[in-house]
N, C-alpha and C. Protein backbone atom coordinates (compact mmCIF):
# COMPACT_ATOMS: atom_id res chain seq x y z
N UNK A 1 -33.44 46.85 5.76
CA UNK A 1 -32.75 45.58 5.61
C UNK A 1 -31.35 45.74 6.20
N UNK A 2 -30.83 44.93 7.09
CA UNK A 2 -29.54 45.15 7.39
C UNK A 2 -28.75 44.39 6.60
N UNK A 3 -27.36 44.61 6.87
CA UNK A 3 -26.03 44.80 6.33
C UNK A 3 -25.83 43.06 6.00
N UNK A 4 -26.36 42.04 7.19
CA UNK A 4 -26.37 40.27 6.81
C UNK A 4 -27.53 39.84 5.78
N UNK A 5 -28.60 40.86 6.09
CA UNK A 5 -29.43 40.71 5.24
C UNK A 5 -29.24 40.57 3.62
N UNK A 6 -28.35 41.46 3.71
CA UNK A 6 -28.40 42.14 2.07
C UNK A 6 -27.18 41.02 1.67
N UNK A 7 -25.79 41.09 2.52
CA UNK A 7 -24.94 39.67 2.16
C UNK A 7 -25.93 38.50 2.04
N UNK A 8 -26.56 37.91 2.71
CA UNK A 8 -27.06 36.91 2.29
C UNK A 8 -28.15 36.83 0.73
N UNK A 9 -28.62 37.96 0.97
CA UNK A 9 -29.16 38.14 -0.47
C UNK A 9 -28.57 37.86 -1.86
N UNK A 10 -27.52 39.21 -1.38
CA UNK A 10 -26.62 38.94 -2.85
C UNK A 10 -25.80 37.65 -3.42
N UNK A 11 -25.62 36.92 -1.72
CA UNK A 11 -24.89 35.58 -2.34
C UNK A 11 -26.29 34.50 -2.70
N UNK A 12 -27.45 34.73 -2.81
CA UNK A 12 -28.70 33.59 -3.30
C UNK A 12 -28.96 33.08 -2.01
N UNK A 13 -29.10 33.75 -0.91
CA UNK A 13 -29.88 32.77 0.24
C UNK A 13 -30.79 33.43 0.45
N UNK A 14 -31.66 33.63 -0.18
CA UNK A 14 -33.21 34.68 0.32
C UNK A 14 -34.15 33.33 0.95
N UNK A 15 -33.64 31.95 0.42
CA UNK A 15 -34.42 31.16 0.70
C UNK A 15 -34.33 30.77 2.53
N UNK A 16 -32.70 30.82 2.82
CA UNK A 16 -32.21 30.39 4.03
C UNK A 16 -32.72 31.35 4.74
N UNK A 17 -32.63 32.85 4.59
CA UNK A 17 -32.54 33.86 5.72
C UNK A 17 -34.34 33.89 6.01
N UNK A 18 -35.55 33.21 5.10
CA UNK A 18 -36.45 33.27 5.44
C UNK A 18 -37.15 32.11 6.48
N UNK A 19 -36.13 30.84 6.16
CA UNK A 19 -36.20 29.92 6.76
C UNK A 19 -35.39 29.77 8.42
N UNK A 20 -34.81 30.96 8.51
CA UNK A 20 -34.27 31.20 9.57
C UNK A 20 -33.67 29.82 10.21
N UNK A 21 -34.14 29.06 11.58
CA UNK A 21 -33.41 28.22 12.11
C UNK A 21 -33.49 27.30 11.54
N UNK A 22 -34.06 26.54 10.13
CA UNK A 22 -33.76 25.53 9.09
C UNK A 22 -32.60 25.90 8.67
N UNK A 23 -32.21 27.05 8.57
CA UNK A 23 -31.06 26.85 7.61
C UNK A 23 -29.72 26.69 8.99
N UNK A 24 -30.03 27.47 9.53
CA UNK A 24 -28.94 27.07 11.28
C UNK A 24 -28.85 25.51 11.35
N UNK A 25 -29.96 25.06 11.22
CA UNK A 25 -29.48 23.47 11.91
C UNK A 25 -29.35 22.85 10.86
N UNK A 26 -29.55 22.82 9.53
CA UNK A 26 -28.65 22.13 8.60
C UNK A 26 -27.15 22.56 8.77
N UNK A 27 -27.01 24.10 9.03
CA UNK A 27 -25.36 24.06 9.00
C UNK A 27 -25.04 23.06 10.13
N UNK A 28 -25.24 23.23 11.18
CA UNK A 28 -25.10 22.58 12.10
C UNK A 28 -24.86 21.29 11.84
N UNK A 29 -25.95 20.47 10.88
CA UNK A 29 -25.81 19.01 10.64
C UNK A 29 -24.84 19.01 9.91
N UNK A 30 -24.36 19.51 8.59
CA UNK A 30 -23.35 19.38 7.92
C UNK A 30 -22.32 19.13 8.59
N UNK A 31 -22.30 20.43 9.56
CA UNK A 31 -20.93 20.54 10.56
C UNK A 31 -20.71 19.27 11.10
N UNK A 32 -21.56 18.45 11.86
CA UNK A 32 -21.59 17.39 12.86
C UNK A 32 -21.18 16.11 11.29
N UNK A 33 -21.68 16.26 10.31
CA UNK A 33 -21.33 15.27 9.69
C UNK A 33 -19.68 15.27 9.16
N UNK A 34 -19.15 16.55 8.94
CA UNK A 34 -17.83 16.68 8.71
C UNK A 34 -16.95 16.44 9.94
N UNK A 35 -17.68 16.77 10.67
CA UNK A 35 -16.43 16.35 11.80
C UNK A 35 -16.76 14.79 12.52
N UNK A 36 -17.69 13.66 12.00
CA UNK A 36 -17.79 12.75 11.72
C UNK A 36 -16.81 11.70 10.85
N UNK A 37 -17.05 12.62 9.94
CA UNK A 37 -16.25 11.76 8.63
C UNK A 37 -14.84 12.37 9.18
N UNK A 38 -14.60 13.24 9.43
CA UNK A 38 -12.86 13.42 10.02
C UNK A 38 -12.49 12.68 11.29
N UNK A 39 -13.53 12.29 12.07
CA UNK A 39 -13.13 11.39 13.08
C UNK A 39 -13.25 9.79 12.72
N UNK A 40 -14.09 9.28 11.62
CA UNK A 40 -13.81 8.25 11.01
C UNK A 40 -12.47 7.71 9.97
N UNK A 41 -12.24 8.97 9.75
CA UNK A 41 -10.68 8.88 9.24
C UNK A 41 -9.76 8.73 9.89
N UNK A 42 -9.74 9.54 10.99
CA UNK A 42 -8.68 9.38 12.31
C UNK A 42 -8.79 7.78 13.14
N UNK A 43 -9.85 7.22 13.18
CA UNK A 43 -10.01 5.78 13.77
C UNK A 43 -9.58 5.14 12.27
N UNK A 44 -9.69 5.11 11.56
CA UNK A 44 -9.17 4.24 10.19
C UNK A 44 -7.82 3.96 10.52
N UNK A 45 -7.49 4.93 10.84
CA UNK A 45 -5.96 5.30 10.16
C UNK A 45 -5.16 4.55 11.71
N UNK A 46 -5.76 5.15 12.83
CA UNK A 46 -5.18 4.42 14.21
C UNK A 46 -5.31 3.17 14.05
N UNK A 47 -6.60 2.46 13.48
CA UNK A 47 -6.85 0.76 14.03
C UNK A 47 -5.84 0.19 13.18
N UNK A 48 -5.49 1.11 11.69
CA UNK A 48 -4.32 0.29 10.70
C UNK A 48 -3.20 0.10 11.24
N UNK A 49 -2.47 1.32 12.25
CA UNK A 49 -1.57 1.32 12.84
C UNK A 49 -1.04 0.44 13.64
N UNK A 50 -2.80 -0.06 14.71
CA UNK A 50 -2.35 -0.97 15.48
C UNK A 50 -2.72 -2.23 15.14
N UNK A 51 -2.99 -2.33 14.29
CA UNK A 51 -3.22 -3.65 13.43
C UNK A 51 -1.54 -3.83 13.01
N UNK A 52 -0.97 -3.14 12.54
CA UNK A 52 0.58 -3.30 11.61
C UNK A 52 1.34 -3.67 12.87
N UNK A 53 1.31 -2.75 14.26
CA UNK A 53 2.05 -3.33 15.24
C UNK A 53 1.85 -4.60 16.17
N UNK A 54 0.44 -4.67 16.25
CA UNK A 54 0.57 -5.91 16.56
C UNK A 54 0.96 -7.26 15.52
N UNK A 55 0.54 -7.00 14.10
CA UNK A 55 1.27 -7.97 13.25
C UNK A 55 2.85 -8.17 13.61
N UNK A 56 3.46 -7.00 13.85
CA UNK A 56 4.94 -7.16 13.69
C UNK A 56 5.17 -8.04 14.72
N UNK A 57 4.43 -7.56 16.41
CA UNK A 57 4.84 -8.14 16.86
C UNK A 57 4.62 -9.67 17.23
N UNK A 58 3.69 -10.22 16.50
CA UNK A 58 3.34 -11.83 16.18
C UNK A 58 4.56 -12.08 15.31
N UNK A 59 4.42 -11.45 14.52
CA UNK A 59 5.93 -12.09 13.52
C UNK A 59 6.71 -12.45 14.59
N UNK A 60 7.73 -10.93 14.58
CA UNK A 60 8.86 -11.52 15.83
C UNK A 60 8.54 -12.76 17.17
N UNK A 61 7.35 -12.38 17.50
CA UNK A 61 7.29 -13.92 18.48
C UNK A 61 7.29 -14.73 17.81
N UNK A 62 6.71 -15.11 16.41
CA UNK A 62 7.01 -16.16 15.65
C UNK A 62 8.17 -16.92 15.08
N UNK A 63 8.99 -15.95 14.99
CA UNK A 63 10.52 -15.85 14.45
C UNK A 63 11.09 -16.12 15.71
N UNK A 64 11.21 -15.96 16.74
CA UNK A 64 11.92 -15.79 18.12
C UNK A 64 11.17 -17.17 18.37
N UNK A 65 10.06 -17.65 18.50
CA UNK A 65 9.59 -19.14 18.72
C UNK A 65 9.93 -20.35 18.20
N UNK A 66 10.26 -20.29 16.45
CA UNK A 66 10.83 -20.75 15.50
C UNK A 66 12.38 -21.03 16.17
N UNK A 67 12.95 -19.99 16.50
CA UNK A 67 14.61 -20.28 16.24
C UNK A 67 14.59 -21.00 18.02
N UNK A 68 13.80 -20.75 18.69
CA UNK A 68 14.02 -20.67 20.53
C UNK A 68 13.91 -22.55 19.92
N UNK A 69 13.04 -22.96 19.25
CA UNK A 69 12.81 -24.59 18.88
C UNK A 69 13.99 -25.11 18.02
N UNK A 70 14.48 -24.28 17.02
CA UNK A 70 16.06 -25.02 16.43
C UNK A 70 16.49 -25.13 17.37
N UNK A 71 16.60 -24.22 18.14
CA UNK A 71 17.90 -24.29 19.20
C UNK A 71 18.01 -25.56 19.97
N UNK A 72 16.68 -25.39 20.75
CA UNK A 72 16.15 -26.36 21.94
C UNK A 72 16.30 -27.72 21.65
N UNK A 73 15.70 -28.13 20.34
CA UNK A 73 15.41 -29.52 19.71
C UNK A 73 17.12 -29.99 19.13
N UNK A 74 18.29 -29.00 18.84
CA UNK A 74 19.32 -29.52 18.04
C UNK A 74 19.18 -29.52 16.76
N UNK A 75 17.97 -28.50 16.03
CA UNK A 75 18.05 -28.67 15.02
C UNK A 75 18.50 -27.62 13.75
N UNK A 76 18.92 -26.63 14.59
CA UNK A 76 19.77 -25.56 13.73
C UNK A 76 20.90 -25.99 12.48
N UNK A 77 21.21 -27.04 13.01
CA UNK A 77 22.32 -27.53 12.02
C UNK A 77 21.31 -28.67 10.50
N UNK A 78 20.02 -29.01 10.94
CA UNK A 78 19.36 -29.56 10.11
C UNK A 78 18.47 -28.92 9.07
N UNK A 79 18.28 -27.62 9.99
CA UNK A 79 17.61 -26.09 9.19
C UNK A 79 18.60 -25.66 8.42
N UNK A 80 19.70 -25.94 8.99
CA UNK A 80 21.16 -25.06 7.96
C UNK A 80 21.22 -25.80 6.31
N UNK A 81 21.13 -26.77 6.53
CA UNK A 81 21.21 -27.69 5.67
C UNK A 81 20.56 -27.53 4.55
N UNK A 82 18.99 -26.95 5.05
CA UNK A 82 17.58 -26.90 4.59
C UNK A 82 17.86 -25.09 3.64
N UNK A 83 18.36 -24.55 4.32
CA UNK A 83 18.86 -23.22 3.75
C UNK A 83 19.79 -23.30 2.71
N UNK A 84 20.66 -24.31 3.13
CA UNK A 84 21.57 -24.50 2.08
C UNK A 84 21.15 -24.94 0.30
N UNK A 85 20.15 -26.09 0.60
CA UNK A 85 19.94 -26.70 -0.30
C UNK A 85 20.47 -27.92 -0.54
N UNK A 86 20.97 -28.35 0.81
CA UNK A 86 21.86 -29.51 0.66
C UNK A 86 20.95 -30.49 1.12
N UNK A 87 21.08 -32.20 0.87
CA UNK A 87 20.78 -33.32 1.16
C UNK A 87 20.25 -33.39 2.68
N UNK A 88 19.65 -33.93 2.94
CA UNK A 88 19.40 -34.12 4.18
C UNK A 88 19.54 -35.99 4.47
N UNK A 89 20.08 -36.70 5.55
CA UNK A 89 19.87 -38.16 5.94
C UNK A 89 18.11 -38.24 5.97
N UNK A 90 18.09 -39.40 5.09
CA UNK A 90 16.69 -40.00 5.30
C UNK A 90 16.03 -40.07 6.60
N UNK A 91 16.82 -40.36 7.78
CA UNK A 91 16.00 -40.86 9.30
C UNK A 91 15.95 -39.30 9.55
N UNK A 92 16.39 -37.90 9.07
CA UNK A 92 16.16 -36.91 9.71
C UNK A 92 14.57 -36.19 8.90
N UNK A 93 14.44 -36.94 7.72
CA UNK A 93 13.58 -36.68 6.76
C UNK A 93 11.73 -36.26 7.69
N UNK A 94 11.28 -36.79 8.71
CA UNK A 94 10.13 -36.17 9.36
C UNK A 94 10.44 -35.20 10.18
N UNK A 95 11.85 -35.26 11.10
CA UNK A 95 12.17 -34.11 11.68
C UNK A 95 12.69 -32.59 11.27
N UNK A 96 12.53 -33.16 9.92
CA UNK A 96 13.08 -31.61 8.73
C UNK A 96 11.39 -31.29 8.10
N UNK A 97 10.32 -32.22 8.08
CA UNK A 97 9.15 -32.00 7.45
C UNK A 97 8.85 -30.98 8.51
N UNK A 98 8.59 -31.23 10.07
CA UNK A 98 7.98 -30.63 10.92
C UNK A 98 8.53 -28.85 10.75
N UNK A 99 9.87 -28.86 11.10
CA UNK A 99 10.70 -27.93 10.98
C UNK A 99 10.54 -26.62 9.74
N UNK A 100 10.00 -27.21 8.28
CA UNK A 100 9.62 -26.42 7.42
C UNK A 100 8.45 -26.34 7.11
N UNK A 101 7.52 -26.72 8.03
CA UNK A 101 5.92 -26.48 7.51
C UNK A 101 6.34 -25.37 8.67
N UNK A 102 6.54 -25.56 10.12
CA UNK A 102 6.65 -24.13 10.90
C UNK A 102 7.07 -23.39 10.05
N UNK A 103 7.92 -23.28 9.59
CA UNK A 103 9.05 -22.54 8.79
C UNK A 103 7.92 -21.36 7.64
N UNK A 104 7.48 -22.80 6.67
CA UNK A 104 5.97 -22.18 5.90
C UNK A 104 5.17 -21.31 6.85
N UNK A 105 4.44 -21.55 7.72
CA UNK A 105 3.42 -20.79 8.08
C UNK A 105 4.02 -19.49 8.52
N UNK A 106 5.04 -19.24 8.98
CA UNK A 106 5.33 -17.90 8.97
C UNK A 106 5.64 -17.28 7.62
N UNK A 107 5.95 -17.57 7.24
CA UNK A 107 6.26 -17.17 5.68
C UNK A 107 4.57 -16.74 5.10
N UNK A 108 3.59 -17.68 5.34
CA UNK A 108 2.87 -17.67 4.86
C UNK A 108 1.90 -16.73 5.85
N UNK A 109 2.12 -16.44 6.90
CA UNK A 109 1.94 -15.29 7.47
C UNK A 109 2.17 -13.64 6.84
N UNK A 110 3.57 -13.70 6.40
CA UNK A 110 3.93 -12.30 6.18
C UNK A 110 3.11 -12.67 4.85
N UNK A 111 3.12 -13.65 3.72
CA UNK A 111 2.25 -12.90 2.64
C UNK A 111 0.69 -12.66 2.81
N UNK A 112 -0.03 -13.23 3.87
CA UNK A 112 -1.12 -12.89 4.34
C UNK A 112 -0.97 -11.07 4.41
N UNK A 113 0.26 -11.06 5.36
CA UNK A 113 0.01 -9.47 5.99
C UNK A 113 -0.09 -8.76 4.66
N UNK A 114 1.08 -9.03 3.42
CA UNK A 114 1.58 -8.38 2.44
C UNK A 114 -0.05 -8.78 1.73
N UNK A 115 -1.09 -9.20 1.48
CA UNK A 115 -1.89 -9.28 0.79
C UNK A 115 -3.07 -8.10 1.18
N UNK A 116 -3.44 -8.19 2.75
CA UNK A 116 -4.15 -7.68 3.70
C UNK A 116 -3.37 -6.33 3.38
N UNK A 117 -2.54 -5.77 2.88
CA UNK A 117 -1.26 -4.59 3.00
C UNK A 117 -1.40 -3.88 4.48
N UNK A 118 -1.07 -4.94 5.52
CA UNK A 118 -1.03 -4.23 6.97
C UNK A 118 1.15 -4.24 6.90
N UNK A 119 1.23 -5.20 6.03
CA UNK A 119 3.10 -4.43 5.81
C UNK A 119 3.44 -3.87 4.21
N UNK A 120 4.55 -3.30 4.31
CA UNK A 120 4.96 -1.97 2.75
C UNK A 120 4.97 -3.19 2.13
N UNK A 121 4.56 -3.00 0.48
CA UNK A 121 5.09 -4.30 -0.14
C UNK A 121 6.21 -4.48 -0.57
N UNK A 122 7.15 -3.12 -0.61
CA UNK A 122 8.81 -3.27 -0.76
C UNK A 122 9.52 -4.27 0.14
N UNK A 123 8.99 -4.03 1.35
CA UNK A 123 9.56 -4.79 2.56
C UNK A 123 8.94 -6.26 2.00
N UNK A 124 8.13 -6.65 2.33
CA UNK A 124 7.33 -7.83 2.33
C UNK A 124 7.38 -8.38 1.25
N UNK A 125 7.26 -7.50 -0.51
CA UNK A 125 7.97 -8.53 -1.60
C UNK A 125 9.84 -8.75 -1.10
N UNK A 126 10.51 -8.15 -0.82
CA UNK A 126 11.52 -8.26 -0.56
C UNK A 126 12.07 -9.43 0.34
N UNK A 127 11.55 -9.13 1.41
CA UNK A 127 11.66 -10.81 2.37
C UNK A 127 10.97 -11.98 1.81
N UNK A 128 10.12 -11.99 1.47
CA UNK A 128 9.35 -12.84 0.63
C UNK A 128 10.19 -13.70 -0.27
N UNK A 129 10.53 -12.63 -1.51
CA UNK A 129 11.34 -13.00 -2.60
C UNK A 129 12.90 -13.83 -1.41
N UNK A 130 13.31 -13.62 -0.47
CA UNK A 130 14.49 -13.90 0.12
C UNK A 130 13.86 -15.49 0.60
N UNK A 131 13.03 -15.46 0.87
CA UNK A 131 12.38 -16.73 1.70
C UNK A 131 11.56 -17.65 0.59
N UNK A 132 11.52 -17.14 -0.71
CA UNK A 132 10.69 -18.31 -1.97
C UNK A 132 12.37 -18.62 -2.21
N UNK A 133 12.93 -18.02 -2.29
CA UNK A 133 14.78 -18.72 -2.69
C UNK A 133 15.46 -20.15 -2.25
N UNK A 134 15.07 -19.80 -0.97
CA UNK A 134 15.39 -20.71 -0.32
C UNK A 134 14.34 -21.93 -0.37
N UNK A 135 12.96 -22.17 -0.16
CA UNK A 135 12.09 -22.93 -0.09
C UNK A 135 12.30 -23.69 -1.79
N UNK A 136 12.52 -22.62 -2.84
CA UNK A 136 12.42 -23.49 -4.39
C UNK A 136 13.99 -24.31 -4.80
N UNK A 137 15.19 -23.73 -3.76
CA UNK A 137 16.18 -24.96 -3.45
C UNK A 137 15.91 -26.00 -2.96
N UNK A 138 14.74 -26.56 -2.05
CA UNK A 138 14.30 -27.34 -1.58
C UNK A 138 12.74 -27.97 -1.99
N UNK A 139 12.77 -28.09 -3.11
CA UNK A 139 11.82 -28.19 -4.12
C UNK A 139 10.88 -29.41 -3.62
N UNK A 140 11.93 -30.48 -3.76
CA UNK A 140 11.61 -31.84 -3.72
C UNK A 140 10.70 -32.10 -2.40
N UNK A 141 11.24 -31.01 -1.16
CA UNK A 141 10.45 -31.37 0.43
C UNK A 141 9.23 -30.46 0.45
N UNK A 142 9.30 -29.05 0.04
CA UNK A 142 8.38 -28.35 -0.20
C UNK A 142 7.19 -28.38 -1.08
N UNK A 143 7.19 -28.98 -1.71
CA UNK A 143 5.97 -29.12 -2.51
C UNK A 143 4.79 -30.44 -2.06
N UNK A 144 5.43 -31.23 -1.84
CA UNK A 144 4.02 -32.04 -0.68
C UNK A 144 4.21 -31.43 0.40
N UNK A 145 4.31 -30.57 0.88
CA UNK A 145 4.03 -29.69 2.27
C UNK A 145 3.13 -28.87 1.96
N UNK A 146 3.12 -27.79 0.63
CA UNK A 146 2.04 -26.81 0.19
C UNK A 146 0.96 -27.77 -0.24
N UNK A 147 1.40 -28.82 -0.65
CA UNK A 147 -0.03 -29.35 -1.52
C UNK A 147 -0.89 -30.45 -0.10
N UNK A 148 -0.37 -30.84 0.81
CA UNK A 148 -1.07 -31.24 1.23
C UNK A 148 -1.51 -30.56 3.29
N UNK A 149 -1.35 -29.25 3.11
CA UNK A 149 -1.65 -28.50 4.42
C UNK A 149 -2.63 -27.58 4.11
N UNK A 150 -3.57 -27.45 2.73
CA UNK A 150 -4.61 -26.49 2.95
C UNK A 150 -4.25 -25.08 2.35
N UNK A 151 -2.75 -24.97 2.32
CA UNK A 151 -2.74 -23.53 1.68
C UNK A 151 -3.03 -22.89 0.11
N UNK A 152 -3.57 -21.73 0.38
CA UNK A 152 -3.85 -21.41 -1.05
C UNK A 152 -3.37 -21.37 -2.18
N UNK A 153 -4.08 -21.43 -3.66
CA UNK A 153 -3.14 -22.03 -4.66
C UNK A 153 -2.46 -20.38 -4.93
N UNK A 154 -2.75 -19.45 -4.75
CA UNK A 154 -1.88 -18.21 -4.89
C UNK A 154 -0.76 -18.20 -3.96
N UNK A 155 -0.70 -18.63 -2.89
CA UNK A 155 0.32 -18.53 -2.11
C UNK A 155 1.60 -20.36 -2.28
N UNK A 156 0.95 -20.80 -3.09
CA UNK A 156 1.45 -21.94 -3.55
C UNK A 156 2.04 -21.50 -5.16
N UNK A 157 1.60 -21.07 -5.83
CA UNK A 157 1.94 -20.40 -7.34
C UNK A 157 3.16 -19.74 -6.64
N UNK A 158 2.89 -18.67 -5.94
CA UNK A 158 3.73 -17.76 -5.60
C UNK A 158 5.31 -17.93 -4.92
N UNK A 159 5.31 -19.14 -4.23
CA UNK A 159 6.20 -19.60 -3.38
C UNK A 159 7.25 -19.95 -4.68
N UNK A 160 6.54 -20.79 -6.46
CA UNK A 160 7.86 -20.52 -6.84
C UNK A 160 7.73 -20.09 -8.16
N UNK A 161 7.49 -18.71 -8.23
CA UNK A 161 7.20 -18.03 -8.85
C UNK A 161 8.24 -17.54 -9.69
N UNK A 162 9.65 -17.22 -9.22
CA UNK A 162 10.76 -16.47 -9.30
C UNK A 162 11.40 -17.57 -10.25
């Protein structure tokens, strides 16, 4: 009996070393399945990555699209207003509706991402909580905007939650 012989013995494989290349190509399969499942981890972990960067970078075009339209339209000073919490003139009253449903859907974007957790939720409750502040100063315009565009009642609860 040689020297692998007798190791395999003493550790309980009398069954493998008789089965000779059965027991080879199960290692083999094991092998191929571990380095399976480690390459399914490694694609997990990349597609999250580029899932998070391309989110970011929809945000920022969103945010950069958003403000490129205050600008363009003259309406930065009617958004200011809207931040503030202050009154708005009645005849500006549809041109401030349009302005904060955009306004909503990005918002309602990042809590998508923050739900999906493709962003940290420190970050994302954090801006969040900065952006329900402002929307529950503006109570009176915001609430027939959530209730009548389709959005969910969690992301409607949530908006004034605080």
């Amino acid at each position: 009996m040689s020297l692998e012989s007798e190791c395999l013995s003493c550790m309980g494989f009398e069954d493998q070393m008789q089965l000779g290349p059965r027991f080879w190509a199960s290692t083999v399969i094991a092998l191929g399945s571990a380095i399976t499942a480690a390459l399914a981890i490694v694609i997990y972990v990349e597609v999250k990555r580029i899932r998070k960067i391309e989110w970011v970078t929809k945000a920022n075009d969103s945010w950069n699209q958003f403000n490129f339209s205050l600008v363009n339209s003259g309406s930065s000073a009617l958004f200011e207003t809207f931040v503030q919490g202050q009154k708005t003139a009645a005849h500006e009253a549809a041109n401030l509706n349009a302005i904060v449903f955009s306004y909503l859907n990005i918002i309602y974007s990042v809590w998508v991402a923050k739900q999906q957790k493709i962003i940290l939720g420190d970050f994302a409750e954090k801006m969040l909580n900065d952006h329900f502040k402002i929307l529950q100063k503006n109570k009176q315009i915001v609430e027939p905007l959530l209730a009548t565009r389709g959005y969910p009642d969690k992301f409607k609860d949530e908006v004034f939650k605080l």
